[in-house]
PDB file of N, CA and C in Angstrom:
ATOM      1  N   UNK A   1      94.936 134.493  94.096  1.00  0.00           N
ATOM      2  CA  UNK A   1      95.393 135.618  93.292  1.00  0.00           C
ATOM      3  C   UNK A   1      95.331 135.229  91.823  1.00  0.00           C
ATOM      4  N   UNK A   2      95.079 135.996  90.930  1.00  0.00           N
ATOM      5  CA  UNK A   2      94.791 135.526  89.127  1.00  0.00           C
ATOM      6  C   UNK A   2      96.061 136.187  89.366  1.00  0.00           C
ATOM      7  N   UNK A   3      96.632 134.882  87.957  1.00  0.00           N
ATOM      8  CA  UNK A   3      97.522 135.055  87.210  1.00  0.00           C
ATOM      9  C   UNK A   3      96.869 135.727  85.647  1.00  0.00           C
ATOM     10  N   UNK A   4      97.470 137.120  85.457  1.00  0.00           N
ATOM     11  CA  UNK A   4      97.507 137.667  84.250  1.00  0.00           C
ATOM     12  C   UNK A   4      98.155 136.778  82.803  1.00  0.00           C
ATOM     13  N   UNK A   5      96.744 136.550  81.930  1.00  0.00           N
ATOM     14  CA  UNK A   5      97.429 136.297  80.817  1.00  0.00           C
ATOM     15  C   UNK A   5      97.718 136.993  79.826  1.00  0.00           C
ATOM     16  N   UNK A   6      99.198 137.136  79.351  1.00  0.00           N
ATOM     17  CA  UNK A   6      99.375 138.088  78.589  1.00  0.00           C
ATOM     18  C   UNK A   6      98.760 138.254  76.859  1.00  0.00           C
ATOM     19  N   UNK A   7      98.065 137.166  76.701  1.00  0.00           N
ATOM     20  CA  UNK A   7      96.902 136.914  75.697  1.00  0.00           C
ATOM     21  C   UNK A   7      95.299 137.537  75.833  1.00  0.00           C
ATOM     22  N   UNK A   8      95.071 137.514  76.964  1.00  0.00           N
ATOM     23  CA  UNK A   8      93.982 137.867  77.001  1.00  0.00           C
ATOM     24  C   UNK A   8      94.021 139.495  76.693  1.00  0.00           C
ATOM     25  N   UNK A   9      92.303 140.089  76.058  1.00  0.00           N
ATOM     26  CA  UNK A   9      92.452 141.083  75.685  1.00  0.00           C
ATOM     27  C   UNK A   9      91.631 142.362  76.545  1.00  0.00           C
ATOM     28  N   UNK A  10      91.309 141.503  77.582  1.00  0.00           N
ATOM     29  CA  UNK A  10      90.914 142.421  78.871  1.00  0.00           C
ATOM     30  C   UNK A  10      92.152 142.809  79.441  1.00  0.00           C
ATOM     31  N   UNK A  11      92.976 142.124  79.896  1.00  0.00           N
ATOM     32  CA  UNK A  11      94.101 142.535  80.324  1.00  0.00           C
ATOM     33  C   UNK A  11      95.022 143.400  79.655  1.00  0.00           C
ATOM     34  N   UNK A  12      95.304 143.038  78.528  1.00  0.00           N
ATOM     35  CA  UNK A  12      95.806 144.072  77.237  1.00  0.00           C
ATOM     36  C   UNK A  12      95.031 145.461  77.357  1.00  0.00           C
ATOM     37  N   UNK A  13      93.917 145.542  76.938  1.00  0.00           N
ATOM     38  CA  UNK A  13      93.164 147.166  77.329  1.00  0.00           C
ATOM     39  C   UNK A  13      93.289 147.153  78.433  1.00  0.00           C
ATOM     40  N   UNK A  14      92.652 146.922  80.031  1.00  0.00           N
ATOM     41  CA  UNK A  14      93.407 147.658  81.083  1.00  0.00           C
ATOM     42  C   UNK A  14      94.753 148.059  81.365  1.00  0.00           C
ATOM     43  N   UNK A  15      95.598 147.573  80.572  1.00  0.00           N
ATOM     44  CA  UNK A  15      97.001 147.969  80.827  1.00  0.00           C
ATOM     45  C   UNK A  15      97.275 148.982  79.679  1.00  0.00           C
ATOM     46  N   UNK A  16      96.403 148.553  79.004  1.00  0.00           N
ATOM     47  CA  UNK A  16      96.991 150.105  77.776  1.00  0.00           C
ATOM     48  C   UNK A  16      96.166 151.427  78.616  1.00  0.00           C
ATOM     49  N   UNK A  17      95.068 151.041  79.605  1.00  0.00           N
ATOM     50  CA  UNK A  17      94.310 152.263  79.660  1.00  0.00           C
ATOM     51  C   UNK A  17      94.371 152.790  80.461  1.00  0.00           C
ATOM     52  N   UNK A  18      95.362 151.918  81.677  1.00  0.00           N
ATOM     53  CA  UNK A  18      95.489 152.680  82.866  1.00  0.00           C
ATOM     54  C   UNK A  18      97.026 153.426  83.242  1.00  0.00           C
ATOM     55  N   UNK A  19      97.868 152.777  82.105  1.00  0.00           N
ATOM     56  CA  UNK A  19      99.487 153.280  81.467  1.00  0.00           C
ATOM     57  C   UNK A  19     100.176 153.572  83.327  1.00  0.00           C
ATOM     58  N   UNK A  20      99.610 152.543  83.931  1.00  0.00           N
ATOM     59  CA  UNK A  20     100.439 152.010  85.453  1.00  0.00           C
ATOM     60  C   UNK A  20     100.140 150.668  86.120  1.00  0.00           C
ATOM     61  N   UNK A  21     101.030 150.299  86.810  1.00  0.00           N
ATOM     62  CA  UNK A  21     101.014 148.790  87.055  1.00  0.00           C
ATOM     63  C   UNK A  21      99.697 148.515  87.810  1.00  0.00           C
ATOM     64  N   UNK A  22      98.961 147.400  87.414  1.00  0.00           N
ATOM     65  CA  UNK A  22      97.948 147.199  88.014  1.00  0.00           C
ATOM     66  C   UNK A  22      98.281 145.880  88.920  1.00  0.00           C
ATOM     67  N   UNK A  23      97.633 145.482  90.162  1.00  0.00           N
ATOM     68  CA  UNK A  23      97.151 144.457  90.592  1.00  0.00           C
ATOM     69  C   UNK A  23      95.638 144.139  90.752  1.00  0.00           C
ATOM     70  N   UNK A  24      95.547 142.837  90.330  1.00  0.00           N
ATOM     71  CA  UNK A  24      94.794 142.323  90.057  1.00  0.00           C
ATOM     72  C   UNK A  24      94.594 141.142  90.892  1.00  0.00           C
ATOM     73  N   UNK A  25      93.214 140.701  91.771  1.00  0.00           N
ATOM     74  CA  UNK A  25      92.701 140.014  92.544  1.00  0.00           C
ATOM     75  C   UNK A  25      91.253 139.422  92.195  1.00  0.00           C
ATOM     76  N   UNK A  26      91.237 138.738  92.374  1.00  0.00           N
ATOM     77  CA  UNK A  26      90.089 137.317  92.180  1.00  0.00           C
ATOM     78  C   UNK A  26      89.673 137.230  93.145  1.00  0.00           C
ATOM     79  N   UNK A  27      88.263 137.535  94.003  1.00  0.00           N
ATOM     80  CA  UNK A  27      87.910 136.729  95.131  1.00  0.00           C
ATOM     81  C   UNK A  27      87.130 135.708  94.805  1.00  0.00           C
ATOM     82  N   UNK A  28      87.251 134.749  94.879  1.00  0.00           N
ATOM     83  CA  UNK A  28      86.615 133.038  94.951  1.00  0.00           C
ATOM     84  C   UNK A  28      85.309 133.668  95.436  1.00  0.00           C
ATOM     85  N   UNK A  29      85.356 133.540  96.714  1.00  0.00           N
ATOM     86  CA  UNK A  29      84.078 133.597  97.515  1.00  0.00           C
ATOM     87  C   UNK A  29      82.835 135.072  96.922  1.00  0.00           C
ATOM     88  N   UNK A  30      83.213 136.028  96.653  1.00  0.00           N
ATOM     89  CA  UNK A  30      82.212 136.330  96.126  1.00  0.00           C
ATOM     90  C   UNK A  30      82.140 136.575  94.615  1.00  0.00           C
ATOM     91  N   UNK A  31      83.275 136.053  93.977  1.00  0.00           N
ATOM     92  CA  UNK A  31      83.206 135.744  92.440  1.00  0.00           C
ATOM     93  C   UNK A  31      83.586 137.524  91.673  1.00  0.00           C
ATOM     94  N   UNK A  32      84.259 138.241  92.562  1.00  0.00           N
ATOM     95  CA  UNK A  32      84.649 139.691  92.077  1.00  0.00           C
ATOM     96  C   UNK A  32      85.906 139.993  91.649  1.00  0.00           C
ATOM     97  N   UNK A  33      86.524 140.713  90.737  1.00  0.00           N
ATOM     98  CA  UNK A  33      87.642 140.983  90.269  1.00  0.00           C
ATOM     99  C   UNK A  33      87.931 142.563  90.637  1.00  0.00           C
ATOM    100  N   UNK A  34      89.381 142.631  91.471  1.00  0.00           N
ATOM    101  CA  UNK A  34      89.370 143.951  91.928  1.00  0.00           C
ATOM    102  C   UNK A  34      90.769 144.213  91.269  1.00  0.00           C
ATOM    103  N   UNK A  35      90.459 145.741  90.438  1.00  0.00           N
ATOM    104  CA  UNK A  35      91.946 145.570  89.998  1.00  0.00           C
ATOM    105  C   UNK A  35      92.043 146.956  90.636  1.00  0.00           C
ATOM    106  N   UNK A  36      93.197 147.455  90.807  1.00  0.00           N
ATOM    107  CA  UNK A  36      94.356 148.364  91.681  1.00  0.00           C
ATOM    108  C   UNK A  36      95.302 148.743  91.007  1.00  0.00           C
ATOM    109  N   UNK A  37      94.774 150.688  90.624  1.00  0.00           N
ATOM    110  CA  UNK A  37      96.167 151.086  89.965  1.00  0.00           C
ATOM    111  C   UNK A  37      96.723 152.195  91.053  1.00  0.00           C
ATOM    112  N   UNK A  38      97.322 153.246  90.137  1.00  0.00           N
ATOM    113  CA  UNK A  38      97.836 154.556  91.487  1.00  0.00           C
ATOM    114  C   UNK A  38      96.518 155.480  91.681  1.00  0.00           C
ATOM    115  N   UNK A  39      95.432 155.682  90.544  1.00  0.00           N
ATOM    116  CA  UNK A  39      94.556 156.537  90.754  1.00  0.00           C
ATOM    117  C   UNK A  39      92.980 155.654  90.984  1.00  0.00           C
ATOM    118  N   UNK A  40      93.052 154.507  89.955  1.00  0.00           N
ATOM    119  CA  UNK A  40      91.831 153.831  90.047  1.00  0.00           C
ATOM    120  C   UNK A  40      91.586 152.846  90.448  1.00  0.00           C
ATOM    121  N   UNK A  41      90.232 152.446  90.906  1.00  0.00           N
ATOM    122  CA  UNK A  41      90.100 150.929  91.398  1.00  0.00           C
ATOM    123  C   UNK A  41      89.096 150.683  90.804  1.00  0.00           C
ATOM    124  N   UNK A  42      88.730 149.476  89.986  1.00  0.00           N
ATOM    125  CA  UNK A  42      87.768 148.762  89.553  1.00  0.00           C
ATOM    126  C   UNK A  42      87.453 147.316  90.005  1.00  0.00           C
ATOM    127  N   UNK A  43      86.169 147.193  89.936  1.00  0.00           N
ATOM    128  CA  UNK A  43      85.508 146.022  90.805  1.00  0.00           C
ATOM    129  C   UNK A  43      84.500 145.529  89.700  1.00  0.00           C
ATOM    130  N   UNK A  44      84.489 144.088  88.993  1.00  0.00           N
ATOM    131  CA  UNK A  44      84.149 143.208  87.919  1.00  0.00           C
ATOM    132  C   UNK A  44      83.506 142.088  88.374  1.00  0.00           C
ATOM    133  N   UNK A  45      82.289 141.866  88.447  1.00  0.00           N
ATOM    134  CA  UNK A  45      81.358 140.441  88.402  1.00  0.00           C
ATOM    135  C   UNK A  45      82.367 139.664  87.503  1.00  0.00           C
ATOM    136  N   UNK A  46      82.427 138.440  87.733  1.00  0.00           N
ATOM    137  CA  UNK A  46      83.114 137.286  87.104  1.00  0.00           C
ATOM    138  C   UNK A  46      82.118 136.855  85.997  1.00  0.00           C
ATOM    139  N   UNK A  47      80.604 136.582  86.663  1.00  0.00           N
ATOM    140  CA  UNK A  47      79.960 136.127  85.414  1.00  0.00           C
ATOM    141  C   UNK A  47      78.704 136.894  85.690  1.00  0.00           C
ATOM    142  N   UNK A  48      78.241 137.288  84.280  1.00  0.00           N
ATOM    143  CA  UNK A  48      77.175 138.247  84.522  1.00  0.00           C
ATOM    144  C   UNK A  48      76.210 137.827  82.658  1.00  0.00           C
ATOM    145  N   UNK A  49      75.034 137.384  82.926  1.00  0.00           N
ATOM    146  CA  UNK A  49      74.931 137.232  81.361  1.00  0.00           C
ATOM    147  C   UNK A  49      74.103 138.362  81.185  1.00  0.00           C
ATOM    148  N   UNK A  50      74.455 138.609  79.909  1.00  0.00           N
ATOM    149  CA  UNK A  50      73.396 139.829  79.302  1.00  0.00           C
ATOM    150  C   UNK A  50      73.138 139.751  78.500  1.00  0.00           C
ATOM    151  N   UNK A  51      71.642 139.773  78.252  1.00  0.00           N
ATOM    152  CA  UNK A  51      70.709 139.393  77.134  1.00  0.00           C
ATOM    153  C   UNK A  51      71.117 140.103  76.038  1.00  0.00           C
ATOM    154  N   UNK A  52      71.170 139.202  74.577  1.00  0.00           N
ATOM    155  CA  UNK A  52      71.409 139.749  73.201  1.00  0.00           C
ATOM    156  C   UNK A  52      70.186 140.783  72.519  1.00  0.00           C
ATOM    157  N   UNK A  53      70.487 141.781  72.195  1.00  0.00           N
ATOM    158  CA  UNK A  53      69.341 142.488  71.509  1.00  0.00           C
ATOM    159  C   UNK A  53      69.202 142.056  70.206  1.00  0.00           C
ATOM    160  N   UNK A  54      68.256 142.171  69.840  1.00  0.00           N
ATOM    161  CA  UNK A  54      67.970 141.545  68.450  1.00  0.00           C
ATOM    162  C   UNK A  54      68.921 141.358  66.833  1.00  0.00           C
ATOM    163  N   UNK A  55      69.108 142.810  66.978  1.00  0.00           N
ATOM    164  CA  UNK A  55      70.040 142.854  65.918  1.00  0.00           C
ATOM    165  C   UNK A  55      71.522 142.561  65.995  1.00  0.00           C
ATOM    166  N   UNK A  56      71.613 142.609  67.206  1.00  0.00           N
ATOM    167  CA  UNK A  56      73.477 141.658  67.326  1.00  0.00           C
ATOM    168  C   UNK A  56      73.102 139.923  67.413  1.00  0.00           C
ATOM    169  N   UNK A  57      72.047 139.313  67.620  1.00  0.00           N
ATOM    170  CA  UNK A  57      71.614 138.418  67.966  1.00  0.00           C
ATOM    171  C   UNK A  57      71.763 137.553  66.048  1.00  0.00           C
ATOM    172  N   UNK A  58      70.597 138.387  65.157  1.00  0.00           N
ATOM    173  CA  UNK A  58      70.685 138.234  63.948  1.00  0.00           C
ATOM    174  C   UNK A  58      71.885 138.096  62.865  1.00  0.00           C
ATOM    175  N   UNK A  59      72.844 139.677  63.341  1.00  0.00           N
ATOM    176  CA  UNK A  59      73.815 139.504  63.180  1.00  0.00           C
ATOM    177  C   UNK A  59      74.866 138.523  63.428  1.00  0.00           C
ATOM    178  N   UNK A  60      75.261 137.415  64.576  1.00  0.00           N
ATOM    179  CA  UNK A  60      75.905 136.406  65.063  1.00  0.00           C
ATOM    180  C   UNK A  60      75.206 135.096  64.091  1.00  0.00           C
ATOM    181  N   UNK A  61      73.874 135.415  64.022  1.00  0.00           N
ATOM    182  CA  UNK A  61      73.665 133.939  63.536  1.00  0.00           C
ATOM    183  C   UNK A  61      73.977 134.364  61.981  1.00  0.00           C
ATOM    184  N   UNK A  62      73.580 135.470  61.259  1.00  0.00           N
ATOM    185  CA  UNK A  62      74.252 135.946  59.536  1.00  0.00           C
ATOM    186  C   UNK A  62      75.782 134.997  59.363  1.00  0.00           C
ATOM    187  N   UNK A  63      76.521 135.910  60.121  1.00  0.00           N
ATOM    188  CA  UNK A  63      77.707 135.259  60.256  1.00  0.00           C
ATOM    189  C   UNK A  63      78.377 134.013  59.857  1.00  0.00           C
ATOM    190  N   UNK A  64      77.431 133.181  61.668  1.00  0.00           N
ATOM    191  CA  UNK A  64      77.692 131.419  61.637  1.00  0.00           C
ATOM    192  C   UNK A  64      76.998 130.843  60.107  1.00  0.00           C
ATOM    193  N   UNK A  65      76.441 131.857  60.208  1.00  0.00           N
ATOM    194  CA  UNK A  65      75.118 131.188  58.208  1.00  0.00           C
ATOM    195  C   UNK A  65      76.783 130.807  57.148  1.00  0.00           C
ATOM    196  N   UNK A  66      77.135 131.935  57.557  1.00  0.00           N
ATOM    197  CA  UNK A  66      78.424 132.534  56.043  1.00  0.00           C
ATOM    198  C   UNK A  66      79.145 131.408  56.715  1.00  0.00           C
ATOM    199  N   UNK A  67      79.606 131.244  57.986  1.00  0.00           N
ATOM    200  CA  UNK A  67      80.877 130.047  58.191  1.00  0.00           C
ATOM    201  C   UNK A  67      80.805 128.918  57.536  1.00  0.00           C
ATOM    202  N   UNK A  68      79.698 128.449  58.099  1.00  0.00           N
ATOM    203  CA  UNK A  68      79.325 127.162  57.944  1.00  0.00           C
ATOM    204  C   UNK A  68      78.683 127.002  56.221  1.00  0.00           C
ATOM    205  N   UNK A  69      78.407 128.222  55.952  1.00  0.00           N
ATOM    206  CA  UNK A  69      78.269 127.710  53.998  1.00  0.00           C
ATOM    207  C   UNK A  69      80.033 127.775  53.197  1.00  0.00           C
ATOM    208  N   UNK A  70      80.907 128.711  54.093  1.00  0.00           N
ATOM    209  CA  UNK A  70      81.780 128.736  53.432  1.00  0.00           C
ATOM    210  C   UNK A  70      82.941 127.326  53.738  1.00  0.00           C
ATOM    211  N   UNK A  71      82.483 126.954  54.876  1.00  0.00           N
ATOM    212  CA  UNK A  71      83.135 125.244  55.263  1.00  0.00           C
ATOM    213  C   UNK A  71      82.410 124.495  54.446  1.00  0.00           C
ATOM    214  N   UNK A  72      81.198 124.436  53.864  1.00  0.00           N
ATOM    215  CA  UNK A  72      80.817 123.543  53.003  1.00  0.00           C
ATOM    216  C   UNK A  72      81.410 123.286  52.084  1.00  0.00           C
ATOM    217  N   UNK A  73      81.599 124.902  51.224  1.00  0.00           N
ATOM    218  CA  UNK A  73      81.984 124.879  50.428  1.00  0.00           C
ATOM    219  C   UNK A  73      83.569 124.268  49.657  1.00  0.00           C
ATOM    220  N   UNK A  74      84.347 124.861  50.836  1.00  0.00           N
ATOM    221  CA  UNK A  74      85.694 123.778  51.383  1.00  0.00           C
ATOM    222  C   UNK A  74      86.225 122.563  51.231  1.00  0.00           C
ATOM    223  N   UNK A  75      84.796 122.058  51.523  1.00  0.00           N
ATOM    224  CA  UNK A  75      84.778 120.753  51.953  1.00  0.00           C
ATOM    225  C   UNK A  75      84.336 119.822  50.489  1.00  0.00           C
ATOM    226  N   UNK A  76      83.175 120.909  49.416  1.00  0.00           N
ATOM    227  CA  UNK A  76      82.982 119.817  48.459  1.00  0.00           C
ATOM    228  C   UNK A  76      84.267 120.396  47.456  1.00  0.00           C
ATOM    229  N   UNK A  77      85.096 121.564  47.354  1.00  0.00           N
ATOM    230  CA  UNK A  77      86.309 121.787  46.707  1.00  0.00           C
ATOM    231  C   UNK A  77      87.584 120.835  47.422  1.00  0.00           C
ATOM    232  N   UNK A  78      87.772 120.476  48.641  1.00  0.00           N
ATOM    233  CA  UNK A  78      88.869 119.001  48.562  1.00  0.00           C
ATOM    234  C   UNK A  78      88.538 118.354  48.001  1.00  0.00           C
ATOM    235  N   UNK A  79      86.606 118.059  48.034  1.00  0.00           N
ATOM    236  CA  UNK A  79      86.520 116.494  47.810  1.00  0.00           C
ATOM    237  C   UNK A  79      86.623 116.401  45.949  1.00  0.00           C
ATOM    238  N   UNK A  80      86.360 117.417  45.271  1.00  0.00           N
ATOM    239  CA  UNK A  80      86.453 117.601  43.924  1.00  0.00           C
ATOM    240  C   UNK A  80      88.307 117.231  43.448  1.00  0.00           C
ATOM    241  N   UNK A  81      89.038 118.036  44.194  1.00  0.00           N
ATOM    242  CA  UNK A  81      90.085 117.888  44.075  1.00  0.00           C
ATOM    243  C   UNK A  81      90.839 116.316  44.605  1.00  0.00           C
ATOM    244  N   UNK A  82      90.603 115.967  45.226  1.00  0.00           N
ATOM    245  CA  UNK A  82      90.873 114.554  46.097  1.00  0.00           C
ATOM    246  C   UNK A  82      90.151 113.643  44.598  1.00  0.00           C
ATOM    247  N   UNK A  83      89.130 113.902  43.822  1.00  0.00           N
ATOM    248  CA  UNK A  83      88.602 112.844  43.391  1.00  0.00           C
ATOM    249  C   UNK A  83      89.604 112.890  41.812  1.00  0.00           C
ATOM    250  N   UNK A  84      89.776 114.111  41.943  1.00  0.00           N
ATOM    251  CA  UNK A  84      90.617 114.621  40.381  1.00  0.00           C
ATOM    252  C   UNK A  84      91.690 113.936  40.858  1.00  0.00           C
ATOM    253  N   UNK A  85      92.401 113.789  41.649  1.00  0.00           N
ATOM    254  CA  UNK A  85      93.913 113.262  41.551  1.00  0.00           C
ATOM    255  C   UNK A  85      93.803 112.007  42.044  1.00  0.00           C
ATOM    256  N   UNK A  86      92.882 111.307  42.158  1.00  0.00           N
ATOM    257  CA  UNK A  86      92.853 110.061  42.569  1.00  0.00           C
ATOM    258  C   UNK A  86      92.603 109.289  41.392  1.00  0.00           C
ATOM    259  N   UNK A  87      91.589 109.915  40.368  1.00  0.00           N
ATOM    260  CA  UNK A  87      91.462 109.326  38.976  1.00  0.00           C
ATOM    261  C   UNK A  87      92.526 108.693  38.126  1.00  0.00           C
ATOM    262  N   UNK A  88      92.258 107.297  37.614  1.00  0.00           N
ATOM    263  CA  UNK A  88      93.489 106.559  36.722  1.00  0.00           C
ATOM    264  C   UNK A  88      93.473 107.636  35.578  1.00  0.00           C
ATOM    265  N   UNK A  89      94.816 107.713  35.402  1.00  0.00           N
ATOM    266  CA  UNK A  89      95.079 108.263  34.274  1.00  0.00           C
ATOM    267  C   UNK A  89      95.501 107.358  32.933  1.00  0.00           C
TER     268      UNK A  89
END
């Protein structure tokens, strides 16, 4: 049986969307998620990959571009600062 985490944000939207108690089941053996309200039942592949289309693809790497220039940047502003206060005065 899955234990619901109250962090996760699948669980958060099914419970905002079905506004009744759900149960929720895991089968191991064929890797399916069955959840159970008063009107609906839904049935979820555990893992399913689906190919990126181009422009969300571009978009993700834009992004990691901006992270990783803005950690650079971070990184030579400590070291500027680290070198300023380390200087004999």
């Amino acid at each position: 049986m899955y234990e619901p985490d109250p962090e996760d944000q699948l669980w958060t939207l099914t419970q905002n969307f079905m506004h009744a108690p759900i149960e929720w089941k895991l089968y191991d053996l064929s890797e399916v998620h069955h959840l159970t309200a008063k009107d609906k039942e839904i049935f979820m592949l555990v893992e399913k990959d689906y190919p990126l289309r181009r422009g969300l693809a571009l978009v993700m790497i834009s992004y990691k571009l901006q992270v990783e220039n803005y950690s650079q940047m971070a990184e030579d502003f400590i070291r500027k600062i680290y070198n300023i206060a380390n200087t004999p005065r």
